[in-house]
N, C-alpha and C. Protein backbone atom coordinates (compact mmCIF):
# COMPACT_ATOMS: atom_id res chain seq x y z
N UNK A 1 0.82 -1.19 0.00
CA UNK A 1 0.00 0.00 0.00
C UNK A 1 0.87 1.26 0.00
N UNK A 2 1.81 1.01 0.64
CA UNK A 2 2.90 2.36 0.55
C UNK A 2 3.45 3.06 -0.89
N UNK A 3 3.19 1.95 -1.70
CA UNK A 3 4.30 2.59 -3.02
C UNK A 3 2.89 2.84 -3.56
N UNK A 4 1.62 3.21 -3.29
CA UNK A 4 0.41 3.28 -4.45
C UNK A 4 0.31 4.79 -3.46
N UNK A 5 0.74 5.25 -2.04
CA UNK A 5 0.58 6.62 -1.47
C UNK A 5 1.41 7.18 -1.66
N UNK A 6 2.79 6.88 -1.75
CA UNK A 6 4.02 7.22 -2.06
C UNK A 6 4.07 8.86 -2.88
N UNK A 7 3.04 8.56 -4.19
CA UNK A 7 3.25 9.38 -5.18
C UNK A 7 2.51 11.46 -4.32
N UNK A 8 2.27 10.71 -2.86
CA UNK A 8 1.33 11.50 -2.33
C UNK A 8 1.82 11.87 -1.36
N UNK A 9 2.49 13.27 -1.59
CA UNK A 9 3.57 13.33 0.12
C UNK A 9 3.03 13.68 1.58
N UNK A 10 1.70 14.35 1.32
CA UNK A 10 0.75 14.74 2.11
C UNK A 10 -0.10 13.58 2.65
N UNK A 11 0.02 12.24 2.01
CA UNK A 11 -1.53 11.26 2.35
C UNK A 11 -0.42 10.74 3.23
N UNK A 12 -1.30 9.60 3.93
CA UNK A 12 -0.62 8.54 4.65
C UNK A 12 -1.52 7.63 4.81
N UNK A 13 -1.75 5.98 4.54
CA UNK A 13 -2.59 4.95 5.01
C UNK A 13 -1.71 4.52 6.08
N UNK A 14 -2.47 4.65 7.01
CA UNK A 14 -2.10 3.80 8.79
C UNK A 14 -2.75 2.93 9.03
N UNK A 15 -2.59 2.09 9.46
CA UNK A 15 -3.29 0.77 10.48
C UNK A 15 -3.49 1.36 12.04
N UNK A 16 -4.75 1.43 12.08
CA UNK A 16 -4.92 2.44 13.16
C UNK A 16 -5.95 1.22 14.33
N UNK A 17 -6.19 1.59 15.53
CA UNK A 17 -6.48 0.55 16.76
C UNK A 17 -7.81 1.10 17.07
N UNK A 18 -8.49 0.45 17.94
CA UNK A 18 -9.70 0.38 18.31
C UNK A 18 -10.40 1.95 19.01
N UNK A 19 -9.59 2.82 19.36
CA UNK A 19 -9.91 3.94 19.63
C UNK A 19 -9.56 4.75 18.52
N UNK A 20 -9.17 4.37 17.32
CA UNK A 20 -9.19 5.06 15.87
C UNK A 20 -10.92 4.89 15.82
N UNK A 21 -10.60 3.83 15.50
CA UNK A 21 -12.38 3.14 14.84
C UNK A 21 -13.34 3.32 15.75
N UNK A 22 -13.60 3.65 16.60
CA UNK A 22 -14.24 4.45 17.63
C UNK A 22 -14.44 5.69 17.33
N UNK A 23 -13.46 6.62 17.46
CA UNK A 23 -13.66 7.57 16.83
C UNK A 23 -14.38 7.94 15.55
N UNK A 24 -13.78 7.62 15.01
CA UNK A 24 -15.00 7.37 13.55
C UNK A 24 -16.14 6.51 14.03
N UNK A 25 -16.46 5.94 14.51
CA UNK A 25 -17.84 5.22 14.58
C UNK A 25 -18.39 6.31 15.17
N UNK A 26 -17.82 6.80 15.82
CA UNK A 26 -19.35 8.24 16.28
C UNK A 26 -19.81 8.65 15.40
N UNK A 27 -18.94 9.26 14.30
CA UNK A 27 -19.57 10.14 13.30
C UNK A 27 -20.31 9.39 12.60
N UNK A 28 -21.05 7.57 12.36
CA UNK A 28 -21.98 6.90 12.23
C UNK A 28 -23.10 6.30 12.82
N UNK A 29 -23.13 6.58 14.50
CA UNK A 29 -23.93 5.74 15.38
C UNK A 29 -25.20 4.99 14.84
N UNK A 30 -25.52 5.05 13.64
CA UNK A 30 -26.53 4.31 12.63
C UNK A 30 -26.37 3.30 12.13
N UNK A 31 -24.53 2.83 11.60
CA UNK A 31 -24.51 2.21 11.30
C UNK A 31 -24.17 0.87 12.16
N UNK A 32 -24.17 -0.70 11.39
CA UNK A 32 -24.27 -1.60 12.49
C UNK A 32 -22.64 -1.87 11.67
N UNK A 33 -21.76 -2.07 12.71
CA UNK A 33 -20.26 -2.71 12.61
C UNK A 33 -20.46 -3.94 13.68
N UNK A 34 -19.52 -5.25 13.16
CA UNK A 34 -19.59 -6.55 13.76
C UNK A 34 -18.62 -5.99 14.79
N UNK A 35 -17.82 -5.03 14.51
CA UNK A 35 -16.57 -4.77 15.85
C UNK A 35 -18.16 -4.35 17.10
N UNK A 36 -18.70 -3.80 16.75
CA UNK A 36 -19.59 -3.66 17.83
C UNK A 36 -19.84 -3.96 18.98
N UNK A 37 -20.20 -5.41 18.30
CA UNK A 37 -20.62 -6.75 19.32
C UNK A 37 -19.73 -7.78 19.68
N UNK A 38 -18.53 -7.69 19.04
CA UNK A 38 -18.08 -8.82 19.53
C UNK A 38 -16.03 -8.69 19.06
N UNK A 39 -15.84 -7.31 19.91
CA UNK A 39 -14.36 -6.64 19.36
C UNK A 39 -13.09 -7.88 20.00
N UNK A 40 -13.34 -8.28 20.98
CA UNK A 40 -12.44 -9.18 21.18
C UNK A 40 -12.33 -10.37 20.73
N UNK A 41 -14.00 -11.29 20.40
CA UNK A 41 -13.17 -12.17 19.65
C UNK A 41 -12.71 -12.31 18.26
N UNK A 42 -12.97 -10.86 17.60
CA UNK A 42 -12.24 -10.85 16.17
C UNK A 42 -11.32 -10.01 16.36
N UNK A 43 -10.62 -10.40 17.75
CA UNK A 43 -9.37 -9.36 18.30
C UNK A 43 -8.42 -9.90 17.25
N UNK A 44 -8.15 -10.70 16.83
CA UNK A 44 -6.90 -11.37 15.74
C UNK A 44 -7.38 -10.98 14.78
N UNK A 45 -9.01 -11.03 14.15
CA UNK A 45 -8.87 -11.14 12.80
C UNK A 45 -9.62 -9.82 12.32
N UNK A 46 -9.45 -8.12 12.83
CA UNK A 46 -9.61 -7.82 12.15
C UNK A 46 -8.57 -6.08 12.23
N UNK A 47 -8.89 -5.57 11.22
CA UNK A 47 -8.23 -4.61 10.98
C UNK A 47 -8.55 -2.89 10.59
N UNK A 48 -8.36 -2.06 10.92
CA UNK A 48 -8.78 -0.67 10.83
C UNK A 48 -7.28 -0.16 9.76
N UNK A 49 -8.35 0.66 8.86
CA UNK A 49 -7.43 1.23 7.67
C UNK A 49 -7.69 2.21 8.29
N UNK A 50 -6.39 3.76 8.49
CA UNK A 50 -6.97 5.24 8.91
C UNK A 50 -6.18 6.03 7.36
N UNK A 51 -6.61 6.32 6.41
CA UNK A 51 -6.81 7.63 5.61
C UNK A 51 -6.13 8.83 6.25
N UNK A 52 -4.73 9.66 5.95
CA UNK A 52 -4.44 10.26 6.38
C UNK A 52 -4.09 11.45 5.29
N UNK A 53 -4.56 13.06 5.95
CA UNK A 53 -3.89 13.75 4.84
C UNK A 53 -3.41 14.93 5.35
N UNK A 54 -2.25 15.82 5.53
CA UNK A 54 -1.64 16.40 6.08
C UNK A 54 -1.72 16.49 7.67
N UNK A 55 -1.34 15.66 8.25
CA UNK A 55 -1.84 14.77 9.42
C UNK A 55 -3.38 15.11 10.11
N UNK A 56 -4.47 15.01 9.13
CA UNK A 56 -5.52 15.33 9.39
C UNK A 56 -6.36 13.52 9.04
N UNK A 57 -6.88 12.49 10.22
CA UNK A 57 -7.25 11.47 9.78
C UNK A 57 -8.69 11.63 9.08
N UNK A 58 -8.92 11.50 7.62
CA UNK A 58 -9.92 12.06 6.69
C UNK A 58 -11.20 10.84 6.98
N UNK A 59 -10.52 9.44 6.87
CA UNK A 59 -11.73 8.44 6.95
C UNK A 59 -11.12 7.03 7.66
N UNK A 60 -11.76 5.82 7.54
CA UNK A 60 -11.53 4.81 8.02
C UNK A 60 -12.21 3.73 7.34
N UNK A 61 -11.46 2.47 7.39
CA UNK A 61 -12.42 1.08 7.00
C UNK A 61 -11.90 0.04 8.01
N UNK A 62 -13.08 -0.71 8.74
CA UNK A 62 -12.57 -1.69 9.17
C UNK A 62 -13.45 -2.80 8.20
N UNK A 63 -11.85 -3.48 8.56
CA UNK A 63 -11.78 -5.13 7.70
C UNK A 63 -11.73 -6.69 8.37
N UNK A 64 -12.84 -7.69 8.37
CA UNK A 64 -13.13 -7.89 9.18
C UNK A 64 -12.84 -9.36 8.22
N UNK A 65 -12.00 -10.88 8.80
CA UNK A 65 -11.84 -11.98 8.19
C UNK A 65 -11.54 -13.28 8.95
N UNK A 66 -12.94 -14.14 8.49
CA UNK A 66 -13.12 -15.22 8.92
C UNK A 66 -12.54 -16.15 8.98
N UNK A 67 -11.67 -17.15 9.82
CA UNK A 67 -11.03 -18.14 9.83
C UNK A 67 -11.77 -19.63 9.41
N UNK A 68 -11.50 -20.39 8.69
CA UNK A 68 -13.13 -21.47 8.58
C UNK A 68 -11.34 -22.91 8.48
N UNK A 69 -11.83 -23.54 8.07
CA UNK A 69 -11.39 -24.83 7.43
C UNK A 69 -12.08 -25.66 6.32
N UNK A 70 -11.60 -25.60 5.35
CA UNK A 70 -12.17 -26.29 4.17
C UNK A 70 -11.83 -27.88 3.97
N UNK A 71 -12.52 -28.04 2.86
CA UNK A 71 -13.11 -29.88 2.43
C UNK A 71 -11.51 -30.69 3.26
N UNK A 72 -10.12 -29.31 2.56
CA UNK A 72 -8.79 -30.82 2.80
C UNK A 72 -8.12 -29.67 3.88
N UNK A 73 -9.06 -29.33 5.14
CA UNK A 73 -8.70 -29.19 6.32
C UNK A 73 -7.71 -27.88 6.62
N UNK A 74 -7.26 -27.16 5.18
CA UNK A 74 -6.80 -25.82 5.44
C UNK A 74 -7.39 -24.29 6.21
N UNK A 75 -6.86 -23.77 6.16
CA UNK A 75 -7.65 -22.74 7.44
C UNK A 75 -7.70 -21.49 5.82
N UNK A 76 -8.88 -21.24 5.08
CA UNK A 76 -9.21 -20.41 4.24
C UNK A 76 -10.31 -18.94 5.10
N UNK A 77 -10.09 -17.98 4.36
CA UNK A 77 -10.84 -16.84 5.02
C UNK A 77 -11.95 -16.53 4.76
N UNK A 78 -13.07 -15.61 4.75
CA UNK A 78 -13.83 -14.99 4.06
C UNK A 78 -13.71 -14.00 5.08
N UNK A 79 -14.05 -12.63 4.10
CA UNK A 79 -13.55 -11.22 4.65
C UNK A 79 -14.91 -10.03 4.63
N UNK A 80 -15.16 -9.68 5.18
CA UNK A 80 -16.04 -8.37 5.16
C UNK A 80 -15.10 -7.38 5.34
N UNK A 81 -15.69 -6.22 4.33
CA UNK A 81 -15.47 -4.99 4.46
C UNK A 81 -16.75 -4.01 5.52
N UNK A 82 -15.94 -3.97 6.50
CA UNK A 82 -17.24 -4.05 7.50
C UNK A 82 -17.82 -2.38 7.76
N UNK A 83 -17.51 -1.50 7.68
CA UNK A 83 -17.39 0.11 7.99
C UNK A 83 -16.64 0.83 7.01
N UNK A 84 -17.01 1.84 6.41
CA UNK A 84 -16.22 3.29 5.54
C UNK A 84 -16.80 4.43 5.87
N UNK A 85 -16.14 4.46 6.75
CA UNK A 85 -16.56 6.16 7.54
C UNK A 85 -15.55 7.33 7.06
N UNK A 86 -16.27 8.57 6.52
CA UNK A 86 -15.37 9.69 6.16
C UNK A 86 -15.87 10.67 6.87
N UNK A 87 -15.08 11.17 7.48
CA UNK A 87 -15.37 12.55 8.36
C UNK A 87 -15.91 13.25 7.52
N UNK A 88 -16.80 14.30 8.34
CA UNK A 88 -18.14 15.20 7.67
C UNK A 88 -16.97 16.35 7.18
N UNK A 89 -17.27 17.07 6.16
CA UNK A 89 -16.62 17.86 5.44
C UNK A 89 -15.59 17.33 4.62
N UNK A 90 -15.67 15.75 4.18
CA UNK A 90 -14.53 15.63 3.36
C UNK A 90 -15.43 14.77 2.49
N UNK A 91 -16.62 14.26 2.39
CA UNK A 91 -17.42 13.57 1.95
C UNK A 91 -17.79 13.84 0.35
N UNK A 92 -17.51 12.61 -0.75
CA UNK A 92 -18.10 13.02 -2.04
C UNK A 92 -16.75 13.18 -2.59
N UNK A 93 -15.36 13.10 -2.05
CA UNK A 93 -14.38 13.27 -2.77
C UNK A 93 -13.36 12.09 -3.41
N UNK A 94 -14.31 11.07 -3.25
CA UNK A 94 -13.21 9.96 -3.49
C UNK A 94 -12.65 8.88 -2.13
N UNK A 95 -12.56 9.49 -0.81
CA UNK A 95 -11.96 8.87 0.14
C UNK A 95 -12.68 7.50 -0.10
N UNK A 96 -13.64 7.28 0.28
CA UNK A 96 -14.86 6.05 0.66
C UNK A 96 -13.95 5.19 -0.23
N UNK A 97 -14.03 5.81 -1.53
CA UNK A 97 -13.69 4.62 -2.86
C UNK A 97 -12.47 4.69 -2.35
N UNK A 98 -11.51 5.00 -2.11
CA UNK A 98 -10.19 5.30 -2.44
C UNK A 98 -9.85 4.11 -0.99
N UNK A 99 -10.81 4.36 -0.05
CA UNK A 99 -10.53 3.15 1.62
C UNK A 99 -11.22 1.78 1.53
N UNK A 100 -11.86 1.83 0.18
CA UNK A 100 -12.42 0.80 -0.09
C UNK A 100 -11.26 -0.54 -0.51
N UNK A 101 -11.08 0.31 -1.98
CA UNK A 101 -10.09 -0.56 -2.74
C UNK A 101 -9.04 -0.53 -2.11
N UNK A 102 -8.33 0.37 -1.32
CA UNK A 102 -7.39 -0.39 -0.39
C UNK A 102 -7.23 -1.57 0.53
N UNK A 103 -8.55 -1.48 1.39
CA UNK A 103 -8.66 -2.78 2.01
C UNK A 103 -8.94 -4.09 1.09
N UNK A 104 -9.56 -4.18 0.38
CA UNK A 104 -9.55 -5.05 -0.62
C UNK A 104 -8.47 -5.67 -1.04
N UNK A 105 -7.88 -4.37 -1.61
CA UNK A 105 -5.66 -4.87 -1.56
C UNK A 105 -5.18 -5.33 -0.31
N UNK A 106 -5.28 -4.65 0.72
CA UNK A 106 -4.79 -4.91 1.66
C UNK A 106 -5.35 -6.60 2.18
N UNK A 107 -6.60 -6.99 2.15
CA UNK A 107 -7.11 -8.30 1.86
C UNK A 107 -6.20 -9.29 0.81
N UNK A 108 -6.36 -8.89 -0.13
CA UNK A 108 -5.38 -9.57 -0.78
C UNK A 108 -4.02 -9.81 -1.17
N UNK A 109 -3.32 -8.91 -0.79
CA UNK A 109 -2.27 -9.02 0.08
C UNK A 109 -1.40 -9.87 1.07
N UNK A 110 -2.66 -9.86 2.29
CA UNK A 110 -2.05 -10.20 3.39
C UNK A 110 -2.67 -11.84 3.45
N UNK A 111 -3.79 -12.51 2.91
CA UNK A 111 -4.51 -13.39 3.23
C UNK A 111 -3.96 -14.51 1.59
N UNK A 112 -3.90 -13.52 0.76
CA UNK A 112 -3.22 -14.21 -0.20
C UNK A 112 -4.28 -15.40 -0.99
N UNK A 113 -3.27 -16.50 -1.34
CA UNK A 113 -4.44 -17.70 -1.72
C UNK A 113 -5.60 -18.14 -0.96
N UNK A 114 -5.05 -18.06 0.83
CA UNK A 114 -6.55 -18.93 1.43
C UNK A 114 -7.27 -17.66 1.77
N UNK A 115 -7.99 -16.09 0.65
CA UNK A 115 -8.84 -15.67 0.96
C UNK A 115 -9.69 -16.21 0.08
N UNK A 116 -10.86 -16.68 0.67
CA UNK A 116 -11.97 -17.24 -0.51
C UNK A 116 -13.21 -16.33 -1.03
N UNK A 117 -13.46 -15.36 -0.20
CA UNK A 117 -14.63 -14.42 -0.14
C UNK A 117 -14.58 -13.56 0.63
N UNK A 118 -15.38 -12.06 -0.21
CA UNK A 118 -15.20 -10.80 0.33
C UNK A 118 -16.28 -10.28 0.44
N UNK A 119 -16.93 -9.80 1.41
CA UNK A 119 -18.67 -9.57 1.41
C UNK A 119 -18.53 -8.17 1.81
N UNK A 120 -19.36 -7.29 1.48
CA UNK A 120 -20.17 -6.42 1.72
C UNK A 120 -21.09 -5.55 1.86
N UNK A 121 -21.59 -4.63 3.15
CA UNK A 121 -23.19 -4.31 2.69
C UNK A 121 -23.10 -3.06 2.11
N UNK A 122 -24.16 -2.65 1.15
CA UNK A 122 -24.21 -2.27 0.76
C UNK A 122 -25.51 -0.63 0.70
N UNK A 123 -25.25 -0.19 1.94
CA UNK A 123 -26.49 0.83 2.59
C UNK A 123 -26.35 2.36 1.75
N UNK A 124 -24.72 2.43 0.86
CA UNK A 124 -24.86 3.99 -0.03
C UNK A 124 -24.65 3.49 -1.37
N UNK A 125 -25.70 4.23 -2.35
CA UNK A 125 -25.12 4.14 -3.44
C UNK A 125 -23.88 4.11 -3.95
N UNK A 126 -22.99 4.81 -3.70
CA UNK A 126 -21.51 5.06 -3.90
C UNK A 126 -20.54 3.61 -3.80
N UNK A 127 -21.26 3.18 -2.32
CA UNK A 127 -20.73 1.60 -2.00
C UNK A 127 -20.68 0.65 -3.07
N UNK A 128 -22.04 0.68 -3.54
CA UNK A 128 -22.75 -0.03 -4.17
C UNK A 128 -21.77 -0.16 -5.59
N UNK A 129 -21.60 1.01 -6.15
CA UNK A 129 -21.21 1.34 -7.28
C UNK A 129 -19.40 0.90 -7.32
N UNK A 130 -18.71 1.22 -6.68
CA UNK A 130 -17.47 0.79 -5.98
C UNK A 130 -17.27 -0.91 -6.24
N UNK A 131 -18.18 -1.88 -5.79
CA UNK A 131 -18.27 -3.61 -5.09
C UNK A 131 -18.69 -3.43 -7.06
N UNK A 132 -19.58 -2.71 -7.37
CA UNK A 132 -20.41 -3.21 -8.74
C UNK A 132 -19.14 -3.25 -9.64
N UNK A 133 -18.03 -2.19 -9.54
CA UNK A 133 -17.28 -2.36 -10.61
C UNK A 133 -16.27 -3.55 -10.68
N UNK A 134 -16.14 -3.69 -9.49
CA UNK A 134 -15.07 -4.87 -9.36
C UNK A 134 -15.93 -6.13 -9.33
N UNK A 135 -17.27 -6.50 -10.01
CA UNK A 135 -17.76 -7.61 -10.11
C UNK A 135 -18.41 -8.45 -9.19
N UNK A 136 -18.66 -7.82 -7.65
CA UNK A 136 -19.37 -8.36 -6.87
C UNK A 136 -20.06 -8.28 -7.37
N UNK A 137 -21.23 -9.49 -6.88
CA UNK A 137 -22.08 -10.06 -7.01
C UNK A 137 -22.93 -9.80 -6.00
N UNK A 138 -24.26 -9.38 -6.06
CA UNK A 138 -25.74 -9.23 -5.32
C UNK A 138 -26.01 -9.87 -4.30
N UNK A 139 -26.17 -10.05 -3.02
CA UNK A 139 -26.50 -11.06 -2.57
C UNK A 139 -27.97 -10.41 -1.76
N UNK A 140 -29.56 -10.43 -2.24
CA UNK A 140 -30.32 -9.96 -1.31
C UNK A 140 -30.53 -10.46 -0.06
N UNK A 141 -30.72 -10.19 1.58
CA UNK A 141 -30.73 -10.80 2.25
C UNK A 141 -32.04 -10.73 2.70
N UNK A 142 -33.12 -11.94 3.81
CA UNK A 142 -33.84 -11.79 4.15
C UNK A 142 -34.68 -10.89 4.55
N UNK A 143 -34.03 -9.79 5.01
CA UNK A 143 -34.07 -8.48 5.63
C UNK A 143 -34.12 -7.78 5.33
N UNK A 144 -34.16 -7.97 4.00
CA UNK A 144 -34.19 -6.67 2.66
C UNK A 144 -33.08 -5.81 2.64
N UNK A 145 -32.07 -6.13 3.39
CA UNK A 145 -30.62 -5.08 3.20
C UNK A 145 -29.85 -5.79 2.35
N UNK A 146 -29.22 -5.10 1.31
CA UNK A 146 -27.92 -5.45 0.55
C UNK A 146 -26.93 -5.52 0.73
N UNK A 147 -26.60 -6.72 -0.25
CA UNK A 147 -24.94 -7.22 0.07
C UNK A 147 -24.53 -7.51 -0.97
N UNK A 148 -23.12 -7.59 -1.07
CA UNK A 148 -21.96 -8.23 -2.50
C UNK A 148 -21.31 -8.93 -1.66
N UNK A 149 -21.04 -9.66 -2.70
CA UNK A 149 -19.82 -10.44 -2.64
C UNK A 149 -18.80 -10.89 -3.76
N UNK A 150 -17.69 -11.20 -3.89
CA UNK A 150 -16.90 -11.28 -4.62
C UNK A 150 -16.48 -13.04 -4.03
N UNK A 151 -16.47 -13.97 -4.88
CA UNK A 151 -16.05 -15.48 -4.93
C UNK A 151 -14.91 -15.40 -5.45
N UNK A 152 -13.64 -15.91 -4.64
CA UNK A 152 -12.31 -15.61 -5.22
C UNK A 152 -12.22 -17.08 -5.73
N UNK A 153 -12.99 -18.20 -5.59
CA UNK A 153 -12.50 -19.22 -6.04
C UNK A 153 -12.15 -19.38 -7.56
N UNK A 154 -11.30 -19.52 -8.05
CA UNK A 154 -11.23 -19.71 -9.73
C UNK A 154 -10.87 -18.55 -10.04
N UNK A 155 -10.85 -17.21 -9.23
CA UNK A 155 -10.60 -16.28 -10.27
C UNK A 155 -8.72 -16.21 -10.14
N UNK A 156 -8.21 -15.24 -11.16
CA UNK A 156 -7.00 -14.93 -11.38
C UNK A 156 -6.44 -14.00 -10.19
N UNK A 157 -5.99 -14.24 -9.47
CA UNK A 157 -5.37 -13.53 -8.04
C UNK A 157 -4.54 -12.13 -8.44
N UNK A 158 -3.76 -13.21 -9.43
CA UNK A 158 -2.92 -11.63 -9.59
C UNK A 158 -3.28 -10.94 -10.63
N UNK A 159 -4.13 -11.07 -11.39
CA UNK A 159 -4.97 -9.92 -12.48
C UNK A 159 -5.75 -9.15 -11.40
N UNK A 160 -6.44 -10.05 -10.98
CA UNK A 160 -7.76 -9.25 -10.01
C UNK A 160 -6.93 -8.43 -9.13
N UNK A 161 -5.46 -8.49 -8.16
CA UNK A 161 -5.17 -7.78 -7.58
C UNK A 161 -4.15 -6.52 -8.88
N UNK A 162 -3.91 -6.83 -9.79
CA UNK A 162 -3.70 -5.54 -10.72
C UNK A 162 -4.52 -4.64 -11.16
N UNK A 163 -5.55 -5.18 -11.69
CA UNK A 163 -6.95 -4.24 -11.63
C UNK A 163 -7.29 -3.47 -10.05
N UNK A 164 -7.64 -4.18 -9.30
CA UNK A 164 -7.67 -3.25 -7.93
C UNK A 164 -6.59 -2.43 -7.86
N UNK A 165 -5.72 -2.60 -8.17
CA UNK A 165 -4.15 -1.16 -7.81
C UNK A 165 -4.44 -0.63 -9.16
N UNK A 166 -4.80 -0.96 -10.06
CA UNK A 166 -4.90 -0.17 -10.83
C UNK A 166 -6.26 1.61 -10.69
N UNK A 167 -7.53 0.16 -10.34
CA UNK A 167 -8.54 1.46 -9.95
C UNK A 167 -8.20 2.22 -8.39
N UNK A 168 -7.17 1.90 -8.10
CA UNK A 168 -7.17 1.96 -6.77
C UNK A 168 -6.15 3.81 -7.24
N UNK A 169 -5.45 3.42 -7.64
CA UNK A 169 -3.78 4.19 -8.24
C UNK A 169 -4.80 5.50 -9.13
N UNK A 170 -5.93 5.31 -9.37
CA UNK A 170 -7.04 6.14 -10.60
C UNK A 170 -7.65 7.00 -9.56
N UNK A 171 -8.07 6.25 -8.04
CA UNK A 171 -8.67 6.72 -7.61
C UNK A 171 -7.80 7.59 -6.41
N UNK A 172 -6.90 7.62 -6.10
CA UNK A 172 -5.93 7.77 -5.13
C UNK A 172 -5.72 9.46 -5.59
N UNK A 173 -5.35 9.48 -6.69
CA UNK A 173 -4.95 10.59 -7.96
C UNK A 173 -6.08 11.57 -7.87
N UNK A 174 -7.18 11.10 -8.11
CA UNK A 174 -8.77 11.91 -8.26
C UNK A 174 -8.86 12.35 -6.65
N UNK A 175 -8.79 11.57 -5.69
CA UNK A 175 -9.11 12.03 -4.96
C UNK A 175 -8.11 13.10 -3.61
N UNK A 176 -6.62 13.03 -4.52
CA UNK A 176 -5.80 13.72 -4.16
C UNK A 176 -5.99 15.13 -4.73
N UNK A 177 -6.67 15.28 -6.28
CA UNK A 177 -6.42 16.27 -6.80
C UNK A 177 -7.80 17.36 -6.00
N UNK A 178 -9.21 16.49 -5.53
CA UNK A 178 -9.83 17.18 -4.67
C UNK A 178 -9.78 17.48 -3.55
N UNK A 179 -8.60 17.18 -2.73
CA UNK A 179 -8.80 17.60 -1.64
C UNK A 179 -7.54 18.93 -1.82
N UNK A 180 -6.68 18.90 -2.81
CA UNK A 180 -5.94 20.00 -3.44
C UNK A 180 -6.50 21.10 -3.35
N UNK A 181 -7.90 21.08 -4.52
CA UNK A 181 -8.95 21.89 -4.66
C UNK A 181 -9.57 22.86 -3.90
N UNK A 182 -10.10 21.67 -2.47
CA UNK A 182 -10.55 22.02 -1.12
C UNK A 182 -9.37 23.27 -0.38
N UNK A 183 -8.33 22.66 0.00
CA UNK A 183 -7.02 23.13 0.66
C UNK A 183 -7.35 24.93 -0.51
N UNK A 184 -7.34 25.06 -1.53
CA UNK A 184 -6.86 26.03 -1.82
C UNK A 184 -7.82 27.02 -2.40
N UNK A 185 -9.40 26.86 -2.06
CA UNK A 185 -10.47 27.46 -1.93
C UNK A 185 -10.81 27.93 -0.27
N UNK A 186 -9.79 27.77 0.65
CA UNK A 186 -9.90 28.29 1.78
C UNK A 186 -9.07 29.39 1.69
């Protein structure tokens, strides 16, 4: 993730801790995060992205991945993208997308071959549109709330993770050049 911020002397992606993601969860108290209910026992498996831009923390994603065991007894994942919170006044510029496809990388990345699946809900259009380009798939739930998912089984690992740095590297750019914008209309 460093050499895709790199080009950005002002940004910074941090791995930030439970009183990061706290913090940002205020500015959502609507929404439902699994860290919610149950922060310690996905004390191992999950992770907070913090969005940084002239040391001002802009947004957050926590990333949230399941340990299972499959048919020949390996320990494979499935991952939610569980929260994308952007602080009020920076909203509409790209961050959301831009903390999206990072964790996604950062998912694939770190989990590698045994990630099998990447779910998420889907409550803003923007979300929606983000999961739609990279080929998730619909999943309606009982409850009438939306979800994607992405089935990594069979697909090409390392195309699919070039395309993500690719829209990722598109979106990084766009959303550097608006907060430029912002900074110099004050």
């Amino acid at each position: 993730m460093g050499s895709r911020i790199a080009p950005y002397p002002h940004m910074q992606v941090l791995e930030g801790d439970m009183v990061t993601f706290k913090r940002f969860r205020f500015l959502e108290p609507g929404l439902v995060s699994l860290l919610d209910s149950s922060t310690t026992a996905l004390e191992n498996n999950h992770k907070v992205l913090v969005l940084v831009y002239k040391n001002d923390p802009l947004g957050c994603i926590s990333l949230i991945h399941f340990p299972r065991h499959d048919a020949q007894q390996r320990v494979v994942y499935n991952a939610r993208l569980d929260l994308v919170i952007v602080a009020n006044g920076f909203r509409g510029m790209g961050i959301g997308r831009s903390l999206m496809l990072l964790g996604i990388s950062s998912l694939l990345e770190t989990l590698g071959s045994s990630l099998h699946s990447v779910i998420a809900a889907t409550p803003h259009p923007a979300v929606d549109r983000v999961l739609r380009g990279l080929e998730f798939t619909l999943l309606p739930a009982q409850d009438g709330s939306l979800q994607r998912m992405l089935d990594l089984q069979g697909l090409d690992r390392p195309g699919l993770l070039h395309v993500v740095g690719d829209k990722t590297d598109e979106s990084l750019k766009r959303m550097h050049h608006n907060l430029r914008r912002l900074v110099f209309k004050v």
